[in-house]
C-alpha atoms as a PDB file:
ATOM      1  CA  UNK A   1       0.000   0.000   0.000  1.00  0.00           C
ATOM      2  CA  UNK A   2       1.374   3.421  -0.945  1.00  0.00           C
ATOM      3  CA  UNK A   3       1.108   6.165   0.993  1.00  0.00           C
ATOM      4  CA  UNK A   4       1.217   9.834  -0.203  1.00  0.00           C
ATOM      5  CA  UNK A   5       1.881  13.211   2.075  1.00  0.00           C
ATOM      6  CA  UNK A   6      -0.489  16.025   1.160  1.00  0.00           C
ATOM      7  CA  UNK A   7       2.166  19.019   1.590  1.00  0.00           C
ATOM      8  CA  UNK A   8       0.552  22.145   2.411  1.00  0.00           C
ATOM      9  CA  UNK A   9       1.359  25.988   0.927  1.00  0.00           C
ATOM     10  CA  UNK A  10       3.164  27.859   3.171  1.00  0.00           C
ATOM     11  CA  UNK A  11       0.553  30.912   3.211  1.00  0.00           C
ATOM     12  CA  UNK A  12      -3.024  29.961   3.923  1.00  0.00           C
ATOM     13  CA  UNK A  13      -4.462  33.336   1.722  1.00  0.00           C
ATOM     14  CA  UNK A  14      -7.719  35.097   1.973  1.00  0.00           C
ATOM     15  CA  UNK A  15      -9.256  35.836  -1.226  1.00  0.00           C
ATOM     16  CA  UNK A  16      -8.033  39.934  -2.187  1.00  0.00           C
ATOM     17  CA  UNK A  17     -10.019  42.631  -1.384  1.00  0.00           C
ATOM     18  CA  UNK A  18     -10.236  46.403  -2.181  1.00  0.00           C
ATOM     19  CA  UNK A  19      -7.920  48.082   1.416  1.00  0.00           C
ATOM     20  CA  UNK A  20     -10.504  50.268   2.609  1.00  0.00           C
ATOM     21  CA  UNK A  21     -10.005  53.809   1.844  1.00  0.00           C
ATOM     22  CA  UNK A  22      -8.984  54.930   5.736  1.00  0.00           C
ATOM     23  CA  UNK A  23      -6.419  52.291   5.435  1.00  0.00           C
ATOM     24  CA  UNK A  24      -4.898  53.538   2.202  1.00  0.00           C
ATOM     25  CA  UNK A  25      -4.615  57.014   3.293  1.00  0.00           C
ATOM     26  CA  UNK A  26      -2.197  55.637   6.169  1.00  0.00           C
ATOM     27  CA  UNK A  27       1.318  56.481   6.312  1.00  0.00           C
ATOM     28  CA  UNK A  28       1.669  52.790   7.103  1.00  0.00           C
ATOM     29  CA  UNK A  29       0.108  49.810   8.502  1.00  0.00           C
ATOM     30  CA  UNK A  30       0.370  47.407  11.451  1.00  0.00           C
ATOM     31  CA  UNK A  31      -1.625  44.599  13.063  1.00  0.00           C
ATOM     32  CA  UNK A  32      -3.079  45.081  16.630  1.00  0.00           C
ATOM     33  CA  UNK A  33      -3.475  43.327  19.365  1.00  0.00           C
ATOM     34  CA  UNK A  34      -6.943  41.618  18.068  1.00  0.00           C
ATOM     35  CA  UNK A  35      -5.306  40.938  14.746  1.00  0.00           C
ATOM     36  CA  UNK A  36      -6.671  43.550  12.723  1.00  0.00           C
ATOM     37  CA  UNK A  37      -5.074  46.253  10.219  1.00  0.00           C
ATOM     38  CA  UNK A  38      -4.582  49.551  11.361  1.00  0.00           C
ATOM     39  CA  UNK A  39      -3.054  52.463  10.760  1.00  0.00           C
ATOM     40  CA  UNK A  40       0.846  52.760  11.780  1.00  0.00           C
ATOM     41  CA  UNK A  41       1.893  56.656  13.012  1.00  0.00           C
ATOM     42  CA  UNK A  42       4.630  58.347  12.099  1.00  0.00           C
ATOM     43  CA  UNK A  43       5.918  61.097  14.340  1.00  0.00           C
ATOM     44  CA  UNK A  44       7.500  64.109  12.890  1.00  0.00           C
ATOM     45  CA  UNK A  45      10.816  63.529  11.714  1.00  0.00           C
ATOM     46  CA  UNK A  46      13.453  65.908  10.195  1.00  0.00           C
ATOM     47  CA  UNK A  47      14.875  63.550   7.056  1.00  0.00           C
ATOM     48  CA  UNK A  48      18.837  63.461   6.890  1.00  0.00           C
ATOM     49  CA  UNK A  49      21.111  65.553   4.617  1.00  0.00           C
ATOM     50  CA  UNK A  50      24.237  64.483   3.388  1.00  0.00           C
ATOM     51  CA  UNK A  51      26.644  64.768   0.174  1.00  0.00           C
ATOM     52  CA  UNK A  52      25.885  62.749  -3.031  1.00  0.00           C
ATOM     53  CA  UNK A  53      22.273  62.225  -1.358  1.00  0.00           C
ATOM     54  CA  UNK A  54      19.867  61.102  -3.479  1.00  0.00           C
ATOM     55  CA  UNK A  55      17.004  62.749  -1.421  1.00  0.00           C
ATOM     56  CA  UNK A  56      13.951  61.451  -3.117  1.00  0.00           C
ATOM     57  CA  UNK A  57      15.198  57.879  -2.373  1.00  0.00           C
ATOM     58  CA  UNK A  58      15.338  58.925   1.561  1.00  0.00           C
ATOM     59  CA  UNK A  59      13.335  56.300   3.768  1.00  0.00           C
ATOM     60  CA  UNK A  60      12.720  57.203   7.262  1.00  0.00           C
ATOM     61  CA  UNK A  61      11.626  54.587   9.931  1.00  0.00           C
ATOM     62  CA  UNK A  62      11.356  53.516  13.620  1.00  0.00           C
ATOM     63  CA  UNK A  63       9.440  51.308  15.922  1.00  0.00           C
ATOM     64  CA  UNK A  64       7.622  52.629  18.722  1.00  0.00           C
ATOM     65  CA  UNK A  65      10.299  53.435  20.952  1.00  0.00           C
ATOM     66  CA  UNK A  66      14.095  53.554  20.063  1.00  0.00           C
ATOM     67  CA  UNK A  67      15.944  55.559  17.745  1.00  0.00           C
ATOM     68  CA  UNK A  68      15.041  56.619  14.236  1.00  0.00           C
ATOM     69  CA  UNK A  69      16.788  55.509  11.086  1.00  0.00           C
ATOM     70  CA  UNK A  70      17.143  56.563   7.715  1.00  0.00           C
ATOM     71  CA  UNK A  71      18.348  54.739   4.812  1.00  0.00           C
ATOM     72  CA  UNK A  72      19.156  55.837   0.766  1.00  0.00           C
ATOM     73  CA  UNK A  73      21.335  56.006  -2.262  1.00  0.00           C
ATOM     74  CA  UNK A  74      24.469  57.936  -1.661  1.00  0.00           C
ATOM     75  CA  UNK A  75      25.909  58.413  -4.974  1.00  0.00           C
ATOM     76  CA  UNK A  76      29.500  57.963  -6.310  1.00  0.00           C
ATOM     77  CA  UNK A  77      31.679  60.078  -8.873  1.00  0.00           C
ATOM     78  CA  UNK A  78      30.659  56.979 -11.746  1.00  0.00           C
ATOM     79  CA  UNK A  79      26.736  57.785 -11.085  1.00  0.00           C
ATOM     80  CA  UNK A  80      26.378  54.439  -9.174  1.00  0.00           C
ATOM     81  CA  UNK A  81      25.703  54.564  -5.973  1.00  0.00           C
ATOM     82  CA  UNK A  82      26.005  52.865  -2.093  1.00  0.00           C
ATOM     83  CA  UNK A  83      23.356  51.714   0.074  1.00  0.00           C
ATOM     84  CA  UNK A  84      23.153  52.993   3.275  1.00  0.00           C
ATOM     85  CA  UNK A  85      21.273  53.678   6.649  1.00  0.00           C
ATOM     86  CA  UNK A  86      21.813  56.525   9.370  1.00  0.00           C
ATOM     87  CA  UNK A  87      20.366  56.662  12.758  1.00  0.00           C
ATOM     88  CA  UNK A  88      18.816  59.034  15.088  1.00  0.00           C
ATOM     89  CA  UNK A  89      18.247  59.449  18.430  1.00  0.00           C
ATOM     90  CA  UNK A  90      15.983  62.158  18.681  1.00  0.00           C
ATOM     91  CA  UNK A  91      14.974  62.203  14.691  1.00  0.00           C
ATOM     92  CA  UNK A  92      16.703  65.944  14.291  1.00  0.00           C
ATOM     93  CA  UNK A  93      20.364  65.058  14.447  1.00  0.00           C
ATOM     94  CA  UNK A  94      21.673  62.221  12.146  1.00  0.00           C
ATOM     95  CA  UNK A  95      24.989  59.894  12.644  1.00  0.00           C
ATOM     96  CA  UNK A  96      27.385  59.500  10.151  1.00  0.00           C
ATOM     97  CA  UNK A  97      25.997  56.946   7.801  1.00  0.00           C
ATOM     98  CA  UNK A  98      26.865  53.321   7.758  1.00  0.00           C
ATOM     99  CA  UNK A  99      27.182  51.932   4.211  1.00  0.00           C
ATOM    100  CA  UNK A 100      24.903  48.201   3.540  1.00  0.00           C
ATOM    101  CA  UNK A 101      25.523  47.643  -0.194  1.00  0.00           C
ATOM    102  CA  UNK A 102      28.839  48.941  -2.101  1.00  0.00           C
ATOM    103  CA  UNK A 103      28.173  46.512  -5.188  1.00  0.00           C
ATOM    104  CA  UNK A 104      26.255  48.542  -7.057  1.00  0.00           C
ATOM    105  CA  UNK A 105      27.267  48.366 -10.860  1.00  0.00           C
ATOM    106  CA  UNK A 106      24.232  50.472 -12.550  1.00  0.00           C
ATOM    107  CA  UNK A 107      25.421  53.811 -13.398  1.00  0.00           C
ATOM    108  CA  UNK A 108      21.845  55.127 -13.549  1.00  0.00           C
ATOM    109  CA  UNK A 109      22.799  58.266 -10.394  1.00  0.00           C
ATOM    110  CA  UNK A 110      19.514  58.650  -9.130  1.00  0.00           C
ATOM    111  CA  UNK A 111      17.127  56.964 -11.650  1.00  0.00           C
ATOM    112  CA  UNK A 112      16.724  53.918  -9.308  1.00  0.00           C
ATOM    113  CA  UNK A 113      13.772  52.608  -6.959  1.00  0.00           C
ATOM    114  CA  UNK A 114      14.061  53.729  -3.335  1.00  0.00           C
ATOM    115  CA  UNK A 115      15.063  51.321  -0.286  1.00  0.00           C
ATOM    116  CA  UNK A 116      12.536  50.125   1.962  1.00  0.00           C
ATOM    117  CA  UNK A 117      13.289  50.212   5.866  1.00  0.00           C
ATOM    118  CA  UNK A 118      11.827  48.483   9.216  1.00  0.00           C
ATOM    119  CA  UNK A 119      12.482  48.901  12.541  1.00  0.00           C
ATOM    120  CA  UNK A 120      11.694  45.655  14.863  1.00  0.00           C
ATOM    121  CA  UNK A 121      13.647  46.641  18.102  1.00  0.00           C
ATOM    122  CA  UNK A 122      17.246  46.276  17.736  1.00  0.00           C
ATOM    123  CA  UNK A 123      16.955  44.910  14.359  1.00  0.00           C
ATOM    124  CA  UNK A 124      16.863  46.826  11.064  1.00  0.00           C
ATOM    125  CA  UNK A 125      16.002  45.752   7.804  1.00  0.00           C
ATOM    126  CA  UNK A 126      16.304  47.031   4.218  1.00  0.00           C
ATOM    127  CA  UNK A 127      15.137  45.749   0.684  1.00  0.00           C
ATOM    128  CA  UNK A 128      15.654  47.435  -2.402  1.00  0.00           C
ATOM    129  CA  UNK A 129      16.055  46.929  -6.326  1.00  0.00           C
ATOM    130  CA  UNK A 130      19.740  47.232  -6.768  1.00  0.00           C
ATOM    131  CA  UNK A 131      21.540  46.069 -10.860  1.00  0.00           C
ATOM    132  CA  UNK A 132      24.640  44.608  -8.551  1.00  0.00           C
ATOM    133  CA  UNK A 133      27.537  42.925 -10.478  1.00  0.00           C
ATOM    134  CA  UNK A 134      26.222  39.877  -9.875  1.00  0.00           C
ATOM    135  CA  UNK A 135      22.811  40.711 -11.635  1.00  0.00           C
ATOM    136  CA  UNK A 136      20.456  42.919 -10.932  1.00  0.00           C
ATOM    137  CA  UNK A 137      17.261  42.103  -8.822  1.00  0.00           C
ATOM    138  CA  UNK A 138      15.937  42.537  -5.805  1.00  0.00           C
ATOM    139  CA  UNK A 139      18.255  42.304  -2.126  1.00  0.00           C
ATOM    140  CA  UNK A 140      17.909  42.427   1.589  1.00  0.00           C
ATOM    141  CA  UNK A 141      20.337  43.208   4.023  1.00  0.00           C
ATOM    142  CA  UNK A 142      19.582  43.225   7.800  1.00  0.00           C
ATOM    143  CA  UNK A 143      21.682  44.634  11.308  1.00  0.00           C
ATOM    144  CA  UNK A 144      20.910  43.284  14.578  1.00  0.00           C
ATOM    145  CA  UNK A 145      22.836  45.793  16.738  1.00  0.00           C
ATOM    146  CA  UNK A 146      20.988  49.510  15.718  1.00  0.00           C
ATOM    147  CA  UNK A 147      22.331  49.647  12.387  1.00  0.00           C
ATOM    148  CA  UNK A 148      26.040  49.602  13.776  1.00  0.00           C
ATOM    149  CA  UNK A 149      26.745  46.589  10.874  1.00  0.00           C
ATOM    150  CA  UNK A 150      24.760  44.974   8.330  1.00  0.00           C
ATOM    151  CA  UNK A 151      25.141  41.620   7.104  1.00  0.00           C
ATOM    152  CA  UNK A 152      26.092  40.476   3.728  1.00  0.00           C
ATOM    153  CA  UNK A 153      22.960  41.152   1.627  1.00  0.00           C
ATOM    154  CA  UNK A 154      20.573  38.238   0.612  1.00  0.00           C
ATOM    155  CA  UNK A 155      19.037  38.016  -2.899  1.00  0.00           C
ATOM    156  CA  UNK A 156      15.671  38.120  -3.066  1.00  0.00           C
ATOM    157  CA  UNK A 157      14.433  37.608  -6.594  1.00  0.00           C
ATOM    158  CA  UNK A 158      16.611  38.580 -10.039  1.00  0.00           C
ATOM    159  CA  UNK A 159      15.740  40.091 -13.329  1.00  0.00           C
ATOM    160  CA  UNK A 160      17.059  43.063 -15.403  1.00  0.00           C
ATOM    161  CA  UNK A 161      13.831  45.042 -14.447  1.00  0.00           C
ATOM    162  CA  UNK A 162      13.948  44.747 -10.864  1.00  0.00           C
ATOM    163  CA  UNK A 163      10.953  47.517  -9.563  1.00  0.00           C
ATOM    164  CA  UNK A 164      10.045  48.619  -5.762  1.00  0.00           C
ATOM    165  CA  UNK A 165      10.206  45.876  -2.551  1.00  0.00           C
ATOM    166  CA  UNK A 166       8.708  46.479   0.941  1.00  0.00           C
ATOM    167  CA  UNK A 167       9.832  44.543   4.071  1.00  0.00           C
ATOM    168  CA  UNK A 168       8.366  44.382   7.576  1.00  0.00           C
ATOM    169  CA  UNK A 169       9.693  42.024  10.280  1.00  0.00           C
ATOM    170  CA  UNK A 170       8.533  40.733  13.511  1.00  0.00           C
ATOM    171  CA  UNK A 171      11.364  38.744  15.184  1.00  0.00           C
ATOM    172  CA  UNK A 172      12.466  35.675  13.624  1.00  0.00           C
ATOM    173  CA  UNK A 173      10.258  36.236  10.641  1.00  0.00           C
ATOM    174  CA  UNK A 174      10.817  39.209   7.862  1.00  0.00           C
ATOM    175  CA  UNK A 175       8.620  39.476   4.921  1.00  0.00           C
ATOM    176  CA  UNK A 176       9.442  41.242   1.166  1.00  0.00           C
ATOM    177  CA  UNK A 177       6.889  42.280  -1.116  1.00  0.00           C
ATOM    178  CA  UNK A 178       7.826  42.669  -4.606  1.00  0.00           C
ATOM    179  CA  UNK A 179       6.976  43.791  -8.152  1.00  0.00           C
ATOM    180  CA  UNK A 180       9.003  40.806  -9.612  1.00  0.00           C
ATOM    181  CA  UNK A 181      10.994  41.602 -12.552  1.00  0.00           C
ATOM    182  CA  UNK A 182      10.227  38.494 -14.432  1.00  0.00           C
ATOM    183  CA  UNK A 183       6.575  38.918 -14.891  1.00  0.00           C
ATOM    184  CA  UNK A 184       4.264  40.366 -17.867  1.00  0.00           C
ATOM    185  CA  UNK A 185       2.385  41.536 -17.197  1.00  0.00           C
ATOM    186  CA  UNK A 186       4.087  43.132 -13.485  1.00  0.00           C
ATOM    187  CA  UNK A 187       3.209  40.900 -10.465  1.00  0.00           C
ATOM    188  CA  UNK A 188       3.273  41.259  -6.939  1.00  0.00           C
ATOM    189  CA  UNK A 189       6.034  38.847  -5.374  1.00  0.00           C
ATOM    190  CA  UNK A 190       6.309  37.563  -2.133  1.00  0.00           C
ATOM    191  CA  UNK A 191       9.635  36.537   0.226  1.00  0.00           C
ATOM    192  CA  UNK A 192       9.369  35.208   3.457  1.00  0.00           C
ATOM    193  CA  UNK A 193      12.371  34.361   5.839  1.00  0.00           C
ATOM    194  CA  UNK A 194      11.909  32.497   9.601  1.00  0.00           C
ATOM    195  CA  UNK A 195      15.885  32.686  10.307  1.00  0.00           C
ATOM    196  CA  UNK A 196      15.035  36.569  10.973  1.00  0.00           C
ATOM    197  CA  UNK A 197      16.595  37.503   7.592  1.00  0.00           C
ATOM    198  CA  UNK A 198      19.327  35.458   7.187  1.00  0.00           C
ATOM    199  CA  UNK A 199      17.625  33.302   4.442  1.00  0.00           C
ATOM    200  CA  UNK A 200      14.549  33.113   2.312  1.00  0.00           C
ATOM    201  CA  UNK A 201      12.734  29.869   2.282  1.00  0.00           C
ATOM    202  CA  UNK A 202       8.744  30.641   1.208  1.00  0.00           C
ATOM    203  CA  UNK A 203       8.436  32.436  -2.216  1.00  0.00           C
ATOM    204  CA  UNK A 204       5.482  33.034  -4.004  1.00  0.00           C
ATOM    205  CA  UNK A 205       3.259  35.281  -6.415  1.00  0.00           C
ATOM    206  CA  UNK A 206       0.309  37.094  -4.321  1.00  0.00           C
ATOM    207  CA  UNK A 207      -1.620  39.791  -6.845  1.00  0.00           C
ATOM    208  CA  UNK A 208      -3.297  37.737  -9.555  1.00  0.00           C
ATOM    209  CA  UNK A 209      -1.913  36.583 -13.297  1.00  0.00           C
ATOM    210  CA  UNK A 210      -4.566  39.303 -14.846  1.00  0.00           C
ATOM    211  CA  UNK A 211      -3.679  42.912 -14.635  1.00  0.00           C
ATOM    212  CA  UNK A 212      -0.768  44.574 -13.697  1.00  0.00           C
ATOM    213  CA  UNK A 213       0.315  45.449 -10.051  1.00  0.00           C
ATOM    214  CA  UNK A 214       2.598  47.991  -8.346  1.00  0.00           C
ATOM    215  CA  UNK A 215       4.010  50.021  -4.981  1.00  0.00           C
ATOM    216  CA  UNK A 216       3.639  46.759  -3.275  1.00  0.00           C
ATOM    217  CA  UNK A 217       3.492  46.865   0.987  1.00  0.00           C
ATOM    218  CA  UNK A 218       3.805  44.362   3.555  1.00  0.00           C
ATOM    219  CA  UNK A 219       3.105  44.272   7.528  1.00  0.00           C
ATOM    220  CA  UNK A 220       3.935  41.115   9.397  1.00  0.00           C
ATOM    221  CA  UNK A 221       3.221  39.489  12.993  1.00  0.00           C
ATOM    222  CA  UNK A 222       3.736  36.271  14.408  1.00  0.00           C
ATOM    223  CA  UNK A 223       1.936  34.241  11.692  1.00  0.00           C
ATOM    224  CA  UNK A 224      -0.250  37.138  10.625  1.00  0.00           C
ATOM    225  CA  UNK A 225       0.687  38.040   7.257  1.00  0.00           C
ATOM    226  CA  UNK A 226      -1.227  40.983   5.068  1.00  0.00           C
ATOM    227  CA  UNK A 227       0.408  42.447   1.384  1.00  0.00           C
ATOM    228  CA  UNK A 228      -0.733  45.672  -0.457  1.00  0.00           C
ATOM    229  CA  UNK A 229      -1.018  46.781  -4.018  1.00  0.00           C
ATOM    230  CA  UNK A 230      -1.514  49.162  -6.387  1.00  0.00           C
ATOM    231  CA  UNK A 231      -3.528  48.321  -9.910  1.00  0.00           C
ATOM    232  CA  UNK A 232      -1.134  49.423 -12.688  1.00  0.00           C
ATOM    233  CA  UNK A 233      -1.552  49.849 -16.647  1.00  0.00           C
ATOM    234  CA  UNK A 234       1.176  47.669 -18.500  1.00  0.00           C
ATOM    235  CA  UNK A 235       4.022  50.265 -18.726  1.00  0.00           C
ATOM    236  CA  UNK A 236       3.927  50.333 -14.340  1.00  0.00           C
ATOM    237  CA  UNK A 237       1.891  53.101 -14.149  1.00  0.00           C
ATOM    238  CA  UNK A 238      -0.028  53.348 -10.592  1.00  0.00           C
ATOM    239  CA  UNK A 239      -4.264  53.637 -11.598  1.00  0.00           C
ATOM    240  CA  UNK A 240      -4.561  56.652  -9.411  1.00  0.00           C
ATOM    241  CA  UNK A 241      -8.114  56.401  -9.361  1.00  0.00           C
ATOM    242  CA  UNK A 242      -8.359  52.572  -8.337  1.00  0.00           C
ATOM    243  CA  UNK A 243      -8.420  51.501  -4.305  1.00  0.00           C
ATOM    244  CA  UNK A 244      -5.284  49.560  -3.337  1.00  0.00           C
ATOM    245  CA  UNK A 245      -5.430  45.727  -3.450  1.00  0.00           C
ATOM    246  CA  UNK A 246      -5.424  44.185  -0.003  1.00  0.00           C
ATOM    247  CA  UNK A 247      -4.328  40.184   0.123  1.00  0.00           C
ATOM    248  CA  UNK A 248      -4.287  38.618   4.173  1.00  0.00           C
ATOM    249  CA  UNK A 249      -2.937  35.088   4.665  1.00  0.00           C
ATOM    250  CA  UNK A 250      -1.401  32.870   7.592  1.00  0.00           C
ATOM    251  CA  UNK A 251       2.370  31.647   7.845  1.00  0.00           C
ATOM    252  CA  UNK A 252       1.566  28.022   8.335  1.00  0.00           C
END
């Protein structure tokens, strides 16, 4: 007699849904203590300035207590450019930046995608769209002591088109939305790592094979799981007039 093991998807997903429209007007989201989306506030903040700053790539972040950070593209003489991350400790006054990615190879100065940042206590995590020697794609680079070091950055997804990522992070589990560079039309990609960044095990497509999708977001908690996006037209234009996609699942 054979016997067969049923193996079950990672994410148990709801079915997507329109976010409702107090949700999308949110600087950002989080999950309370009854499991439900709300919005995330973001105190006033006083963004960084520094040389070679690309300052509309500037990402500013903290959790609820703690310092602020800021990460961004610092450009170099060749129009490529470093990754890197400041921090804050009253959100005024910046410390000299620490740099997370120096393998840039796309000499595009500041025609790139901007980082995404998160703030889960000590740790601090960044994903962005980066044409490194290697290939370019998508990356993720974490620090576990306040942005003092990162670690050697992960690879998320690659493809010569590599578009905007989002990551959130609740301990031992981070989570990168994606617009994946190796779809047409442009889907909404999914990472998720249990080794708190370290490595990616679960990856999926979340927004549906119909219709093009864009600015993806991401909150995480526990086994709580919820992804945002934006309807697009085939070139990656954002439909300004359409609600953001909401798409809720469960890390099994």
């Amino acid at each position: 007699m054979a016997l067969f093991a049923c193996e079950q998807d990672p994410v148990e997903w709801q079915e997507a849904r329109n976010l409702p429209a107090d949700l999308s007007r949110a600087d950002g989201l989080s999950f309370d203590a009854r499991g439900q989306l709300t919005p995330r506030r973001v105190a006033d903040v006083v963004s960084p300035r520094f040389p070679g700053q690309c300052a509309s790539s500037v990402r500013v972040a903290r959790d609820s207590t703690g310092p602020w950070y800021a990460s961004w593209w610092s450009l170099r003489p060749d129009s490529t450019a470093d990754l890197v991350v400041a921090r804050s400790s009253d959100g005024r006054s910046w410390d000299v930046p620490v740099r997370v990615d120096t393998l840039d190879a796309g000499a595009t100065a500041c025609r790139r995608p901007p980082p995404s940042l998160y703030v889960d206590g000590d740790d601090v995590h960044v994903a962005y769209a980066m044409a490194a020697r290697e290939g370019a794609g998508i990356f993720a680079s974490h620090s576990m002591d306040r942005g003092t070091m990162f670690h050697t950055p992960v690879p998320i997804v690659y493809g010569n088109q590599p578009g905007l990522a989002a990551i959130a992070a609740r301990g031992n589990t981070v989570a990168v939305a994606y617009e994946d560079p190796n779809t047409n039309p442009r889907r909404i990609g999914l990472a998720i790592s249990r080794t708190q960044g370290h490595t990616f095990d679960i990856r999926e497509l979340v927004s549906p094979p119909t219709g093009a999708a864009a600015e993806p977001g991401v909150v995480v908690t526990g086994t709580m799981l919820a992804v945002t996006w934006a309807r697009a037209s085939d070139d990656g234009a954002r439909s300004t007039n359409a609600p953001r996609i909401l798409r809720e699942g469960r890390i099994r």
